[in-house]
C-alpha atoms as a PDB file:
ATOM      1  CA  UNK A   1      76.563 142.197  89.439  1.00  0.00           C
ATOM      2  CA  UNK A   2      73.758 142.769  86.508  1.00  0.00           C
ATOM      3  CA  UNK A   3      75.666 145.919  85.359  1.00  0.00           C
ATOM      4  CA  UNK A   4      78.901 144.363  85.637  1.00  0.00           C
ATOM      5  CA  UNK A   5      78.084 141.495  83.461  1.00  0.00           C
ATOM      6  CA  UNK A   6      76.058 143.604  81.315  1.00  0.00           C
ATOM      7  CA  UNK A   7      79.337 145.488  80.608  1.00  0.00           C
ATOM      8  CA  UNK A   8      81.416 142.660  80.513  1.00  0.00           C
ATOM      9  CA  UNK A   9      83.714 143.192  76.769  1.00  0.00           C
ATOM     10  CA  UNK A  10      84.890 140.293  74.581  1.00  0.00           C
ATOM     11  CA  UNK A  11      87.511 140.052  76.259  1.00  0.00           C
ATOM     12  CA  UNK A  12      85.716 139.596  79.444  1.00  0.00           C
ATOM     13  CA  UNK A  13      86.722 142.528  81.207  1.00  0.00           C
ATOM     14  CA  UNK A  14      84.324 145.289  82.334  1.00  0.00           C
ATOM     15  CA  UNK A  15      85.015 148.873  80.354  1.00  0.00           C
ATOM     16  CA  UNK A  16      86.950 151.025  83.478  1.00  0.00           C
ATOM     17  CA  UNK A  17      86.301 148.956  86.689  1.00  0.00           C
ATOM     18  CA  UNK A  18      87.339 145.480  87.737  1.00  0.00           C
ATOM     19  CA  UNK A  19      84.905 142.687  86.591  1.00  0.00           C
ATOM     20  CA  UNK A  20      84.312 139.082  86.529  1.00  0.00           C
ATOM     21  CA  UNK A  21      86.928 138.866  83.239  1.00  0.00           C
ATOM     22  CA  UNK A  22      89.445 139.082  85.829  1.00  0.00           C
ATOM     23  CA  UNK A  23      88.868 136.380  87.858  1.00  0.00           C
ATOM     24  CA  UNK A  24      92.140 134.255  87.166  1.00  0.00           C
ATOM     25  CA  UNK A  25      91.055 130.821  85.609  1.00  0.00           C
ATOM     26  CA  UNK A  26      92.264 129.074  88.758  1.00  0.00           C
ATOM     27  CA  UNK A  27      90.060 130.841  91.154  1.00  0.00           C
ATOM     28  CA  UNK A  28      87.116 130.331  88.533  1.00  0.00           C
ATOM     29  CA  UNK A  29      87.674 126.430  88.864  1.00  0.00           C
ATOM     30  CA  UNK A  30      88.184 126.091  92.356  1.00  0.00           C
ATOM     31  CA  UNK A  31      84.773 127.590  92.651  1.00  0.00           C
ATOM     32  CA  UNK A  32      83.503 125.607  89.493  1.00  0.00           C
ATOM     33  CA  UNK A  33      84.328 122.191  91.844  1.00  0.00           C
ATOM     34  CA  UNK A  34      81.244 123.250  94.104  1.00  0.00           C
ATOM     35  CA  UNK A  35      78.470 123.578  90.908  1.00  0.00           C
ATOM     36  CA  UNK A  36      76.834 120.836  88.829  1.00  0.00           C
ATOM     37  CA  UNK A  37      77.829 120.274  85.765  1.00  0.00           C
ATOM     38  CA  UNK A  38      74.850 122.297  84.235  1.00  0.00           C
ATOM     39  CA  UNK A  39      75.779 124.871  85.793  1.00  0.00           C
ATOM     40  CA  UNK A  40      79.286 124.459  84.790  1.00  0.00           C
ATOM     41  CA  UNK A  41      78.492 125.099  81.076  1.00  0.00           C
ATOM     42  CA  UNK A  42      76.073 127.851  81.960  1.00  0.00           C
ATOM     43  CA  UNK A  43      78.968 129.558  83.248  1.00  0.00           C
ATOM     44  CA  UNK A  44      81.438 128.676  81.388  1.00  0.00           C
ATOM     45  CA  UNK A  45      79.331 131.131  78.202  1.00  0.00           C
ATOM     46  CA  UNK A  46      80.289 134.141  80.242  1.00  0.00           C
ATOM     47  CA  UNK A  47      83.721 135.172  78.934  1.00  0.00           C
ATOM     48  CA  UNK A  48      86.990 133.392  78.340  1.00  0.00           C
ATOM     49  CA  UNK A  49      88.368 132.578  81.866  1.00  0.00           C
ATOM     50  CA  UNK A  50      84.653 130.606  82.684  1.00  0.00           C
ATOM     51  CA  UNK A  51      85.117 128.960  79.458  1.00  0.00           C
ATOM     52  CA  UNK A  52      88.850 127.692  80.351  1.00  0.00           C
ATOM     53  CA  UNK A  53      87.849 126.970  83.824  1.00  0.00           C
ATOM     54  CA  UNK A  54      84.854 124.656  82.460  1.00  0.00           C
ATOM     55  CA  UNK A  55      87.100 122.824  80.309  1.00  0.00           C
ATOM     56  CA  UNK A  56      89.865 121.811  83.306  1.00  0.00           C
ATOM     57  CA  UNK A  57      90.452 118.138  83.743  1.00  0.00           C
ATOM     58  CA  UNK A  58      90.516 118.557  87.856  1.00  0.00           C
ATOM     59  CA  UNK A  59      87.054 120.185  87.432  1.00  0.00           C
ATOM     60  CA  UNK A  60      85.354 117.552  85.706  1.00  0.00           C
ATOM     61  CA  UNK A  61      87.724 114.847  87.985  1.00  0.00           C
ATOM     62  CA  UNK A  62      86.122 115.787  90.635  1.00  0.00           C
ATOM     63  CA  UNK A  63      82.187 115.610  88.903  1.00  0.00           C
ATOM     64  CA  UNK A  64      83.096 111.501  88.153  1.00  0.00           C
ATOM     65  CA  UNK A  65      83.041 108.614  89.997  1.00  0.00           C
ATOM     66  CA  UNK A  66      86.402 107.504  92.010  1.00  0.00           C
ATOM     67  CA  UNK A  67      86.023 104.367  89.895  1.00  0.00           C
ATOM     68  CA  UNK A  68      84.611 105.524  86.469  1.00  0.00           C
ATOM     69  CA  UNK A  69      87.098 103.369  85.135  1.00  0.00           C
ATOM     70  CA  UNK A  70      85.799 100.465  85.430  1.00  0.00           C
ATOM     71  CA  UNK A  71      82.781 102.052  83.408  1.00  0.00           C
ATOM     72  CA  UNK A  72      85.005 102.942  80.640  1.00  0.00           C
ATOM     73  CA  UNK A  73      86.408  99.294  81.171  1.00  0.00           C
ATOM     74  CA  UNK A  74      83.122  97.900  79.314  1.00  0.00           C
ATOM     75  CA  UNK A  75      83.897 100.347  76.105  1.00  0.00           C
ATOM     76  CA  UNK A  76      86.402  99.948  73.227  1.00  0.00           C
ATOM     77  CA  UNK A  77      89.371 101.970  74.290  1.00  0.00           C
ATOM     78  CA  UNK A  78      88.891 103.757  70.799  1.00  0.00           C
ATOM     79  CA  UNK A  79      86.144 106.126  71.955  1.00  0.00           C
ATOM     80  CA  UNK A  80      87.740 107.068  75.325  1.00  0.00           C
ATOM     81  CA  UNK A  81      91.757 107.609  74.242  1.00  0.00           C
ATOM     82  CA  UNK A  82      92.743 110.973  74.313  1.00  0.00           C
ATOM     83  CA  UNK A  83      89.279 112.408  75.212  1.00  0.00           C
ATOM     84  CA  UNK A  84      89.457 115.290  77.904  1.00  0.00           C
ATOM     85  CA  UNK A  85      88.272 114.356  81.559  1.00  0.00           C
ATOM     86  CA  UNK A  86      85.108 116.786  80.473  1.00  0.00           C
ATOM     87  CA  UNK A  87      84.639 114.843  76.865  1.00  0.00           C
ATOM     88  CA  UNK A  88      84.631 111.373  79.057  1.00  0.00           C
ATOM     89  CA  UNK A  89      81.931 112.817  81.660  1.00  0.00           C
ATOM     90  CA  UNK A  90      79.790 113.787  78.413  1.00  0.00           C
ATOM     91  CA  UNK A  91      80.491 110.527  76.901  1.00  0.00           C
ATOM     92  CA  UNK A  92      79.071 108.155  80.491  1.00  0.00           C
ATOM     93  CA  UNK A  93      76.608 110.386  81.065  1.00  0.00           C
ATOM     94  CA  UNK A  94      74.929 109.034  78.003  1.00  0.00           C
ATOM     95  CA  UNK A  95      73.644 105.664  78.635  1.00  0.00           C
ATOM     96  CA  UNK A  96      75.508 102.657  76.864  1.00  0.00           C
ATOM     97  CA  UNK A  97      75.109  98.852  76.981  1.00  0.00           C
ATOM     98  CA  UNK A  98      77.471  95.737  78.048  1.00  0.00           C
ATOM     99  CA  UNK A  99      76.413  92.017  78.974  1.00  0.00           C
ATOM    100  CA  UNK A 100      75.516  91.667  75.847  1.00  0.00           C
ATOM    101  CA  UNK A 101      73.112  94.797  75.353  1.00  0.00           C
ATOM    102  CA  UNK A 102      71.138  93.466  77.944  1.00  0.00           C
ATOM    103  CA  UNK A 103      72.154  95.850  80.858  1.00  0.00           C
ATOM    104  CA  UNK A 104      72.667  99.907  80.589  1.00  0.00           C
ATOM    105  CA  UNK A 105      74.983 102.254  83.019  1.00  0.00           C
ATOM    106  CA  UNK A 106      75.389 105.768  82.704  1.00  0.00           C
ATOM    107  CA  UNK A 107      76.123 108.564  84.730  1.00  0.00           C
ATOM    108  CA  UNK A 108      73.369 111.437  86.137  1.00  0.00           C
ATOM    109  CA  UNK A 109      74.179 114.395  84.375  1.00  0.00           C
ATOM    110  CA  UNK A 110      73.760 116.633  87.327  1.00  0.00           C
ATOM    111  CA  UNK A 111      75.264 114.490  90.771  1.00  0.00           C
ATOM    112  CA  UNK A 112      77.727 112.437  88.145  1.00  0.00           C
ATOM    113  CA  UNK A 113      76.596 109.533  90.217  1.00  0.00           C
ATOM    114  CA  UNK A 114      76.184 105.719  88.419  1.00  0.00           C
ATOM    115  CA  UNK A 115      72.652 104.522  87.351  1.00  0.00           C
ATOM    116  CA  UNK A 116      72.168 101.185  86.006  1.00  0.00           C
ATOM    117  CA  UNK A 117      68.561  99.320  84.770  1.00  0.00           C
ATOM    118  CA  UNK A 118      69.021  95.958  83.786  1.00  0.00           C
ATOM    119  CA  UNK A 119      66.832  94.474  80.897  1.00  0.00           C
ATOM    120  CA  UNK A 120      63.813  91.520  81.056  1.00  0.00           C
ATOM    121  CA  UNK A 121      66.062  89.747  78.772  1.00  0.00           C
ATOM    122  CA  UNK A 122      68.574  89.645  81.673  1.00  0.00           C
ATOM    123  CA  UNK A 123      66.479  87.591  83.441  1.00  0.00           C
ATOM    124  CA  UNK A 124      65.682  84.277  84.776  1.00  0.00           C
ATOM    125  CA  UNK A 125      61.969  83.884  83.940  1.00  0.00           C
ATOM    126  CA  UNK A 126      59.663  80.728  84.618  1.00  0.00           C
ATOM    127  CA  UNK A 127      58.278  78.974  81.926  1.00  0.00           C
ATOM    128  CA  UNK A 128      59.817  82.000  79.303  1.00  0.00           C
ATOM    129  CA  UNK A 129      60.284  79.971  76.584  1.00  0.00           C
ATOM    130  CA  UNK A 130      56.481  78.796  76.477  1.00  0.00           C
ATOM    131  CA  UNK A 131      55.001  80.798  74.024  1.00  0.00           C
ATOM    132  CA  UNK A 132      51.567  79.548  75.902  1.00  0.00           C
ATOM    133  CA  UNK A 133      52.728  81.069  78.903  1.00  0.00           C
ATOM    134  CA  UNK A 134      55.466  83.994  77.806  1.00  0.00           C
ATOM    135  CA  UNK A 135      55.621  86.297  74.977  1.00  0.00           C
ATOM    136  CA  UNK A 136      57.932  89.284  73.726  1.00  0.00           C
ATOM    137  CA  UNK A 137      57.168  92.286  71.943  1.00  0.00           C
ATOM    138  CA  UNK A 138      58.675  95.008  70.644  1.00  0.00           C
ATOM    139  CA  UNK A 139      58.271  98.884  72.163  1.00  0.00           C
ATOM    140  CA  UNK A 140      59.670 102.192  72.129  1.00  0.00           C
ATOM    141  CA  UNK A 141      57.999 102.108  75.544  1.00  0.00           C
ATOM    142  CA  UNK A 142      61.309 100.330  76.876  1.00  0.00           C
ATOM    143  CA  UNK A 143      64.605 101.301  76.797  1.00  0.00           C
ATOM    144  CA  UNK A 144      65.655  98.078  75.625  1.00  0.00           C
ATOM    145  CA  UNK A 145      63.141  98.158  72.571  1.00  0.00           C
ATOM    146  CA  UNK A 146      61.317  94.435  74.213  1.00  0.00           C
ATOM    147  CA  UNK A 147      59.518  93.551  77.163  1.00  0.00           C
ATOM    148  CA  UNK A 148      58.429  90.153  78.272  1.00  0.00           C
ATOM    149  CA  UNK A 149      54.386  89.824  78.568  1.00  0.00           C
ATOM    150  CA  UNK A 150      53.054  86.925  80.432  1.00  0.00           C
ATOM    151  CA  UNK A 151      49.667  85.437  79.239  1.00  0.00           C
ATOM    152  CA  UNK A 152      49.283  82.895  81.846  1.00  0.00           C
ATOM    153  CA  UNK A 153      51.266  80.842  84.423  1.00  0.00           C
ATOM    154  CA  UNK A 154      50.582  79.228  87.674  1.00  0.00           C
ATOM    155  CA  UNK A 155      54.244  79.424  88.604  1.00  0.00           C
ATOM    156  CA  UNK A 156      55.234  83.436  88.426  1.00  0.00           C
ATOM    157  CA  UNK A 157      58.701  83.653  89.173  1.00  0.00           C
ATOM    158  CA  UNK A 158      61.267  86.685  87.769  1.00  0.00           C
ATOM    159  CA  UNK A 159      64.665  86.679  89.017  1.00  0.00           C
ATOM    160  CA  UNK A 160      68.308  87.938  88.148  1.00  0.00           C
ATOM    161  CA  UNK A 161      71.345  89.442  88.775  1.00  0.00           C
ATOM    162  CA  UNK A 162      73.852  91.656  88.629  1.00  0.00           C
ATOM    163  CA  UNK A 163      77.786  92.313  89.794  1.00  0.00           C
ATOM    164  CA  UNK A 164      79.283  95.616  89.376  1.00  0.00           C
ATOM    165  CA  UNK A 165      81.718  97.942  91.133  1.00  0.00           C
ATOM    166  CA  UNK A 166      78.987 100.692  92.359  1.00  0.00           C
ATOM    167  CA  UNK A 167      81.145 103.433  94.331  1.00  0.00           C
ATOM    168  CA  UNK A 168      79.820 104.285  97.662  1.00  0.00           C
ATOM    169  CA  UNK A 169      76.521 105.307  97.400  1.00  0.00           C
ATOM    170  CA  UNK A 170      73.161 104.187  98.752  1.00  0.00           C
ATOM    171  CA  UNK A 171      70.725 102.742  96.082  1.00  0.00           C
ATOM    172  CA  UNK A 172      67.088 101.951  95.578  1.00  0.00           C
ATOM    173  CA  UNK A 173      66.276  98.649  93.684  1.00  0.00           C
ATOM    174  CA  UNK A 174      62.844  99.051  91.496  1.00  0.00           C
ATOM    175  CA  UNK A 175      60.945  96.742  89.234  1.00  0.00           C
ATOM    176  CA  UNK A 176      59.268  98.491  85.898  1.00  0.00           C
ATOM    177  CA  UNK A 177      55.774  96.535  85.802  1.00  0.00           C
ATOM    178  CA  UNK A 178      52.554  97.365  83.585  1.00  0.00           C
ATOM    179  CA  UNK A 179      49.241  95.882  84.404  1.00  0.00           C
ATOM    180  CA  UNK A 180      47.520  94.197  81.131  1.00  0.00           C
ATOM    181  CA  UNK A 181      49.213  94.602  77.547  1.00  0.00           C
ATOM    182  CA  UNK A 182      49.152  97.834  75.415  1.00  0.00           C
ATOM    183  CA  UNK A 183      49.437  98.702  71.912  1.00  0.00           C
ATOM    184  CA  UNK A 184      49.444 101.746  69.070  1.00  0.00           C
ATOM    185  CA  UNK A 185      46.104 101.625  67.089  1.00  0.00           C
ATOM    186  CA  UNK A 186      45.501 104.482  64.594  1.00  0.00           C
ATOM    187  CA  UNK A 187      48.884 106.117  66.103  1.00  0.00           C
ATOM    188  CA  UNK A 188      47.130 106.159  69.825  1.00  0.00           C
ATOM    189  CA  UNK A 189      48.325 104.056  72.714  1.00  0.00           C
ATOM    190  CA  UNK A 190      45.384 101.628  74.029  1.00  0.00           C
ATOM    191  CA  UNK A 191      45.725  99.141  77.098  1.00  0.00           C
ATOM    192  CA  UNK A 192      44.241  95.584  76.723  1.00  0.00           C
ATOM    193  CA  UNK A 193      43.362  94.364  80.289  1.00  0.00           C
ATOM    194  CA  UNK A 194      41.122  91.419  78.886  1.00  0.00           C
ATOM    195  CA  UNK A 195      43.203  88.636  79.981  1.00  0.00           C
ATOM    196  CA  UNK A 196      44.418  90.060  83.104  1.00  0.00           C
ATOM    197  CA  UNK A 197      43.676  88.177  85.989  1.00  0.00           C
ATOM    198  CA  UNK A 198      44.358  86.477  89.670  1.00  0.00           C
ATOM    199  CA  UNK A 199      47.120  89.532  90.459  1.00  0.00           C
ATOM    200  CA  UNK A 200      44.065  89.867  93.245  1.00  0.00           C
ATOM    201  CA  UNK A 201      43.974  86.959  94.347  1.00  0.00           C
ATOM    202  CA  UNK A 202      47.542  86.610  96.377  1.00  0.00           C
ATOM    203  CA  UNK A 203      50.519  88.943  96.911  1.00  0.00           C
ATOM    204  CA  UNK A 204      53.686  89.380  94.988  1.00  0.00           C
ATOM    205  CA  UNK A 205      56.830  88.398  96.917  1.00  0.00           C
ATOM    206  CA  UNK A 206      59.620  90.986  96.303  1.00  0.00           C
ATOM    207  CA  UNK A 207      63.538  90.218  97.398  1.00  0.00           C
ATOM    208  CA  UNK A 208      66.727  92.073  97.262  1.00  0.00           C
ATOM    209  CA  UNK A 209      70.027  90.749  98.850  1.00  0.00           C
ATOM    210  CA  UNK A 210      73.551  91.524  98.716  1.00  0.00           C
ATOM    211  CA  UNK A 211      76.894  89.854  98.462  1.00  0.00           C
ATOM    212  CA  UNK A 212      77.780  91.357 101.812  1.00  0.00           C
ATOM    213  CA  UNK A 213      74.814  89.948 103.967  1.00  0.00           C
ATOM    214  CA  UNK A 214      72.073  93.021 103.363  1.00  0.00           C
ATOM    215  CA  UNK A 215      69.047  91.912 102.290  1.00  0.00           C
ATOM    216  CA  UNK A 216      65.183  93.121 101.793  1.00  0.00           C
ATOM    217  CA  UNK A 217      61.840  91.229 101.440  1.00  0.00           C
ATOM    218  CA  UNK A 218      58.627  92.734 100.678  1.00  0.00           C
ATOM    219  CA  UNK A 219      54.736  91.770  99.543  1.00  0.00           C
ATOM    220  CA  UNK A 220      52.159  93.913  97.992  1.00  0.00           C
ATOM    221  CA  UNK A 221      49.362  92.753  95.438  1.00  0.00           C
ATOM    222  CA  UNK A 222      49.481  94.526  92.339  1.00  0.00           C
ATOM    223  CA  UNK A 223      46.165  95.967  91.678  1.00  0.00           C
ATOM    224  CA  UNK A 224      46.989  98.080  94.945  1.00  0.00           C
ATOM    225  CA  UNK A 225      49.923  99.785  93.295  1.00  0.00           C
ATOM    226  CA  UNK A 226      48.103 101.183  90.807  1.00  0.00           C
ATOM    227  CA  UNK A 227      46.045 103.638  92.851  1.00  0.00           C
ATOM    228  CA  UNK A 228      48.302 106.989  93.179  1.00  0.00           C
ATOM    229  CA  UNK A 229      48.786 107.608  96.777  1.00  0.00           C
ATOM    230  CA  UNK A 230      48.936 111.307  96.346  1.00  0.00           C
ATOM    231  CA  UNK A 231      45.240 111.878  94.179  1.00  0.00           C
ATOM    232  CA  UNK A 232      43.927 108.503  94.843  1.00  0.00           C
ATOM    233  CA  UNK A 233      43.601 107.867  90.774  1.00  0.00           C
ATOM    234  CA  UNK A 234      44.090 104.748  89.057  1.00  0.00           C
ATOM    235  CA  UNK A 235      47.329 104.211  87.376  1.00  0.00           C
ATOM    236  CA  UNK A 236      45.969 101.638  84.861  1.00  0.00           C
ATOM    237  CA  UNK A 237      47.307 101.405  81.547  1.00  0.00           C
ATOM    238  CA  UNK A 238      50.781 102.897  83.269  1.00  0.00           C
ATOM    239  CA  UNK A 239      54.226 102.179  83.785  1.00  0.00           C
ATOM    240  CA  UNK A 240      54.639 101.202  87.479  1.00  0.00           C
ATOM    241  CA  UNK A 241      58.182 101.717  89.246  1.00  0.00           C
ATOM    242  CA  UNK A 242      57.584  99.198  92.456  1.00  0.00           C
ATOM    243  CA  UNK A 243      60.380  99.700  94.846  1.00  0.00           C
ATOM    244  CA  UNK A 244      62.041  96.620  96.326  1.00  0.00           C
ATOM    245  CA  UNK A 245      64.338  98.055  98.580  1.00  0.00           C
ATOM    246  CA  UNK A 246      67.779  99.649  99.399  1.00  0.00           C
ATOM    247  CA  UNK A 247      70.931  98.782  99.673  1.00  0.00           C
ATOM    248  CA  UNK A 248      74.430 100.352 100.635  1.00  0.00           C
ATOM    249  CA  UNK A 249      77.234  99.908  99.190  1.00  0.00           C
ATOM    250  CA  UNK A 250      80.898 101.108 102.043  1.00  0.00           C
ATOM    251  CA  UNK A 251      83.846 100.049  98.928  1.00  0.00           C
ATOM    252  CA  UNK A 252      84.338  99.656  95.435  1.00  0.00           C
ATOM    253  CA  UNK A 253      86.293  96.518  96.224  1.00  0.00           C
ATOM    254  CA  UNK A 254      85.031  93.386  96.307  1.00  0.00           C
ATOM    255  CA  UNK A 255      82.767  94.035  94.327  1.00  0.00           C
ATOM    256  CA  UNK A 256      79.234  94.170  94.859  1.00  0.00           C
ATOM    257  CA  UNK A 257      76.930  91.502  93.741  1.00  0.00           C
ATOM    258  CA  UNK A 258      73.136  92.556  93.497  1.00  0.00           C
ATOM    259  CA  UNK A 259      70.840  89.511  93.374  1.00  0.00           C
ATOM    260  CA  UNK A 260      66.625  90.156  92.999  1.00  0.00           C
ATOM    261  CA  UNK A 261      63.413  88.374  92.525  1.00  0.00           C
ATOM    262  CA  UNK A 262      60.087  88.909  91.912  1.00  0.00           C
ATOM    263  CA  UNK A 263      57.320  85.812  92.331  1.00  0.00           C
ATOM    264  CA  UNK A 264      54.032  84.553  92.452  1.00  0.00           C
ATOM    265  CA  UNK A 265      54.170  80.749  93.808  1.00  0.00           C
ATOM    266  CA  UNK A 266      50.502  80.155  95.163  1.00  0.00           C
ATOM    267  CA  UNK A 267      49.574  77.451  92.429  1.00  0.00           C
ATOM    268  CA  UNK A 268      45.915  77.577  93.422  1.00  0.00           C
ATOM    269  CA  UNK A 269      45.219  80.237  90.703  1.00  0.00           C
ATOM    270  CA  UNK A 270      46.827  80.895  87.465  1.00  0.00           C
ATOM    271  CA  UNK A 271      47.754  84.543  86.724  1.00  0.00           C
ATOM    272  CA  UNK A 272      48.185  86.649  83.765  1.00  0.00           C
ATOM    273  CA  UNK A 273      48.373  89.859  81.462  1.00  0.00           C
ATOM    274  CA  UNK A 274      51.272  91.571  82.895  1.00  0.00           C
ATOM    275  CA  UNK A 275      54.371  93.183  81.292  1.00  0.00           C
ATOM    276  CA  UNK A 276      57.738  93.194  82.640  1.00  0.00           C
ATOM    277  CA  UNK A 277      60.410  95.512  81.271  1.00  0.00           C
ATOM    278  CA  UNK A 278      63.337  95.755  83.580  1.00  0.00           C
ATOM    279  CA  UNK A 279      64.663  96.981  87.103  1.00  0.00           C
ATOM    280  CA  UNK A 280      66.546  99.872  87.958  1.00  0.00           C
ATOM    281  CA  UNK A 281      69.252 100.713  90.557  1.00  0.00           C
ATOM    282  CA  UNK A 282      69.533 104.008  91.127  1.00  0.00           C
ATOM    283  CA  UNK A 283      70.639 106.319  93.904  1.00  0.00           C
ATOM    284  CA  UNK A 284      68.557 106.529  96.434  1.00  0.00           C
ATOM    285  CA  UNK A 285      67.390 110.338  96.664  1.00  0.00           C
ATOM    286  CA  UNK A 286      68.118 110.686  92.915  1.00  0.00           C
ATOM    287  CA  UNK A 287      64.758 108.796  92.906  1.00  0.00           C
ATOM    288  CA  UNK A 288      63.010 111.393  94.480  1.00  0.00           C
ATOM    289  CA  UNK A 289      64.071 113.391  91.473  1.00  0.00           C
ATOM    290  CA  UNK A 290      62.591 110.916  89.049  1.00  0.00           C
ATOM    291  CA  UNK A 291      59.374 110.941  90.428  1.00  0.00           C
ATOM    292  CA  UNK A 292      59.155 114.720  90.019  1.00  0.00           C
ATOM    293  CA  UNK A 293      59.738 114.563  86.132  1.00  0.00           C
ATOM    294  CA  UNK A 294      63.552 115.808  85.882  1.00  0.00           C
ATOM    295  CA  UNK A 295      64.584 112.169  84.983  1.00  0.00           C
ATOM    296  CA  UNK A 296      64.671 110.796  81.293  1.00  0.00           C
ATOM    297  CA  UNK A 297      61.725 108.859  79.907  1.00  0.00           C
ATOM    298  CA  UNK A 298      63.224 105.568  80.548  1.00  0.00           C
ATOM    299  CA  UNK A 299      65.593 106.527  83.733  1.00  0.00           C
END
């Protein structure tokens, strides 16, 4: 195989003996409908029958969603019209915004399967529009460019949701959470955790739950997700991905509507100094992927 390719000719054939430049362009894209998409293109460099089997609409058909539609749905028909089935996978794959910019989709550019994370601003928070008790600030820490920072409530209590045709898939629901408040000073990141308190003092009630019945309920307090199972180091001063739960989804159709929450309710204590950027639904062993560094910064 090395000397074959090595002795492949621009016109993909090898000099004297058969060689992978003779592959007929079907046979290269029946096999391309078993590889990733990054391996796709890889290929597709090696001579002119890759490169016309990596450009074949059933190819990339068969890397998107059966209902990637309805993602092109939320777009202005002008940037989808006329675009190849290979320009459209390139184009979802990249994240883009609807519900008024408060919610992103896109596709995962390797399984081509739908990813959504759903903004603060989204959401239905207590007390939010008490500058004593909620702030926003601006970060290139979020993909939404804001999070919501709460200074100090009695009453904690975020909730939202969401309804969207996710294809059959199951998916892991995760809240993006940052113990005290951070901030650039002399172009270095530094964490403020002086006015973080009671998070110690009483658990934080998780709950996920489904149009069709499914549902998940969880507690945890949230100094004790900042210690790193795996080295036993604390995570302050870090973005923390809490995991709610999963949830399946059999059909397309109905719909599926995603409804989560996260709350504090003991009024005994107030609580504060926590940031709250968004939540994530994501494929379920995709986010085994994520945790190993392959995802995006903001995935």
């Amino acid at each position: 195989m090395g000397a074959s390719l090595s002795n492949t000719a621009e016109n993909g054939t090898v000099t004297g003996k058969t060689g992978l430049g003779d592959i007929p362009e079907s046979c290269v894209a029946c096999v391309f409908m078993y590889l990733t998409p990054p391996e796709i293109c890889n290929l597709a460099r090696l001579n002119r029958a890759f490169s016309g089997a990596a450009s074949s609409d059933a190819v990339w058909e068969s890397k998107l969603p059966s209902n990637y539609h309805h993602m092109l749905d939320l777009l202005p028909p002008w940037r989808y019209e006329g675009l190849s089935k290979k320009s459209i996978f390139a184009l979802l794959s990249r994240p883009f915004s609807f519900d008024e910019d408060n919610k992103d989709v896109w596709l995962d550019k390797i399984s081509g399967r739908i990813c959504m994370s759903i903004s603060s601003k989204a959401m239905s928070i207590t007390s939010s529009e008490d500058r004593r008790h909620w702030n926003w600030f601006a970060t290139d820490e979020s993909r939404f460019q804001v999070v919501a920072y709460c200074q100090q409530v009695w009453w904690f209590e975020v909730s939202g949701t969401v309804k969207f045709p996710f294809p059959p898939d199951i998916y892991t629901l995760t809240f993006r959470i940052h113990i005290g408040k951070f901030l650039k000073r002399l172009g270095r990141r530094v964490s403020n955790f002086e006015h973080t308190h009671g998070w110690d003092l009483g658990p934080v009630r998780y709950e996920l739950s489904t149009s069709d019945g499914q549902c998940a309920v969880s507690e945890c307090r949230l100094h004790d997700i900042e210690q790193d199972d795996a080295k036993g180091t604390v995570k302050r001063g870090c973005w923390i991905e809490y995991k709610v739960g999963e949830f399946i989804v059999s059909r397309s159709n109905p719909v599926t509507e995603v409804r989560f929450s996260m709350k504090q309710i003991d009024c005994t204590h107030s609580k504060g100094g926590l940031c709250f950027d968004s939540v994530s639904i994501i494929p379920s062993n995709l986010r085994r992927r994520r945790k190993t560094g392959s995802f995006t910064k903001y995935l």
